[in-house]
C-alpha atoms as a PDB file:
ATOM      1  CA  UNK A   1      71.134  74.434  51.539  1.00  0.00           C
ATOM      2  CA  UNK A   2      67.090  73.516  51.268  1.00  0.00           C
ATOM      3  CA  UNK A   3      66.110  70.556  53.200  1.00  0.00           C
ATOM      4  CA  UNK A   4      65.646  68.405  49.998  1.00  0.00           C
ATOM      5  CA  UNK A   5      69.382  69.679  48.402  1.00  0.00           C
ATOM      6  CA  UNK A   6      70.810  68.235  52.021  1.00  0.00           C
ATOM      7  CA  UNK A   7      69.167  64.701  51.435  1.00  0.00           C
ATOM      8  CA  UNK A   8      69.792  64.458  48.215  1.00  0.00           C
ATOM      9  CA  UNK A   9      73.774  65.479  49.258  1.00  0.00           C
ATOM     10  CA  UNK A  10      73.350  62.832  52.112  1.00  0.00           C
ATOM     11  CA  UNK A  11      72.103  60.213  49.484  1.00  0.00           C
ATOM     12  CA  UNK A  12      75.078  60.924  47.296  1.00  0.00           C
ATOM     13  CA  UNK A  13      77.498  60.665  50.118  1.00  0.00           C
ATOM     14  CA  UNK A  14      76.728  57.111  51.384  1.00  0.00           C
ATOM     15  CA  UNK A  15      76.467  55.866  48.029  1.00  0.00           C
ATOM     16  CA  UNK A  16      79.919  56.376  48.130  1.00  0.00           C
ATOM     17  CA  UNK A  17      81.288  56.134  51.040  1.00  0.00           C
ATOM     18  CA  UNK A  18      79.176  52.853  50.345  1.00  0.00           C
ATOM     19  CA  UNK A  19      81.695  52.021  47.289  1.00  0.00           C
ATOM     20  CA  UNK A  20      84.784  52.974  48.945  1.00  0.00           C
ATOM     21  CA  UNK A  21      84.264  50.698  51.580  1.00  0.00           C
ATOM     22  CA  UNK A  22      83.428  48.056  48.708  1.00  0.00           C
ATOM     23  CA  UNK A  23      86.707  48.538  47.161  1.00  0.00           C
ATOM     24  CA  UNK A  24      88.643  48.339  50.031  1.00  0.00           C
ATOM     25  CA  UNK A  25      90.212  45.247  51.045  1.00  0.00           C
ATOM     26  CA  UNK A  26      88.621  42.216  52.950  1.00  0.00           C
ATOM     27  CA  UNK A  27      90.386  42.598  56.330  1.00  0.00           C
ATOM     28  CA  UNK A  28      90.757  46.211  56.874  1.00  0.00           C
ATOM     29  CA  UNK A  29      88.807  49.405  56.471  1.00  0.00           C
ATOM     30  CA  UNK A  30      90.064  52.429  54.816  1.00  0.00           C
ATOM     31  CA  UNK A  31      91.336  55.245  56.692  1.00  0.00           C
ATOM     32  CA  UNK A  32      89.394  58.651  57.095  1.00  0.00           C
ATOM     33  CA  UNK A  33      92.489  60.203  54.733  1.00  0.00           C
ATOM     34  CA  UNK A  34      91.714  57.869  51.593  1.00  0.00           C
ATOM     35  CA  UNK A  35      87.583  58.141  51.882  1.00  0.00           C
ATOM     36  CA  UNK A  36      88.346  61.727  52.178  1.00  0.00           C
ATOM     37  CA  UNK A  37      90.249  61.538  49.108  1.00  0.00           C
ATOM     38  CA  UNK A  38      87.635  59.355  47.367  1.00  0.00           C
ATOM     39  CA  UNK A  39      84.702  61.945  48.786  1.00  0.00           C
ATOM     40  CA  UNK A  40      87.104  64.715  47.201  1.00  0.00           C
ATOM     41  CA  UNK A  41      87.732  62.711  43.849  1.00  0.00           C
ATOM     42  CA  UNK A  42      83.780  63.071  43.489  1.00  0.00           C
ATOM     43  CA  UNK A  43      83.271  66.327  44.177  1.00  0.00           C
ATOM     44  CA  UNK A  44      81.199  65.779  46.770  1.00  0.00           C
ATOM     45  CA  UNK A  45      80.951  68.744  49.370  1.00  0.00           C
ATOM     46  CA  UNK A  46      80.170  69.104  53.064  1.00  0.00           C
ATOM     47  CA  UNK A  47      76.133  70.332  53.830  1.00  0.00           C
ATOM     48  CA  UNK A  48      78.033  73.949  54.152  1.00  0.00           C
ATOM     49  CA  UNK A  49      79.534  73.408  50.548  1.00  0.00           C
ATOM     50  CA  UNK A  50      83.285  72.896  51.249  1.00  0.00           C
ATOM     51  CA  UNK A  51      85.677  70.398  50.348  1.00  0.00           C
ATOM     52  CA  UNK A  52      86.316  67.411  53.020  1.00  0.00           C
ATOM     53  CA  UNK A  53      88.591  67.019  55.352  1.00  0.00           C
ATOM     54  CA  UNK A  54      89.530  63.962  57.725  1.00  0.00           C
ATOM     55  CA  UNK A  55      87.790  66.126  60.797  1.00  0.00           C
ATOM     56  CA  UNK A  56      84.794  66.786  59.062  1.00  0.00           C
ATOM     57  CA  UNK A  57      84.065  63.177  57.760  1.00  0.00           C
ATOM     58  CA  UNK A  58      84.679  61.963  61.750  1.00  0.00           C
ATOM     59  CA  UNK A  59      82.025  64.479  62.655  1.00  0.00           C
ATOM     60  CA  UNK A  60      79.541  63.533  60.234  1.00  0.00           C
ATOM     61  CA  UNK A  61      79.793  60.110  60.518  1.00  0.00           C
END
């Protein structure tokens, strides 16, 4: 993945992980399993192109 591709990937990602956290309740944050889901829901992928997982969310945050 170019340089620009991962930023733009990055961008998309926050955005919304951004939204997700939004949604979630006042009091409590969402587990890595549910953002996961979210990130999956989206079809967002990982910088190598896969789907997430609860590991690789923890490592890139």
């Amino acid at each position: 993945m170019k340089r620009i591709d991962r930023l733009n990937n990055d961008r998309q990602i926050f955005k919304a992980l951004t939204v997700a956290l939004n949604e979630s309740h006042r009091y409590s944050n969402p587990s890595y399993k549910s953002l996961v889901n979210y990130l999956n829901g989206k079809d967002l992928k990982t910088s190598w192109g896969n789907s997430w997982t609860s590991k690789s969310l923890f490592r890139y945050l």
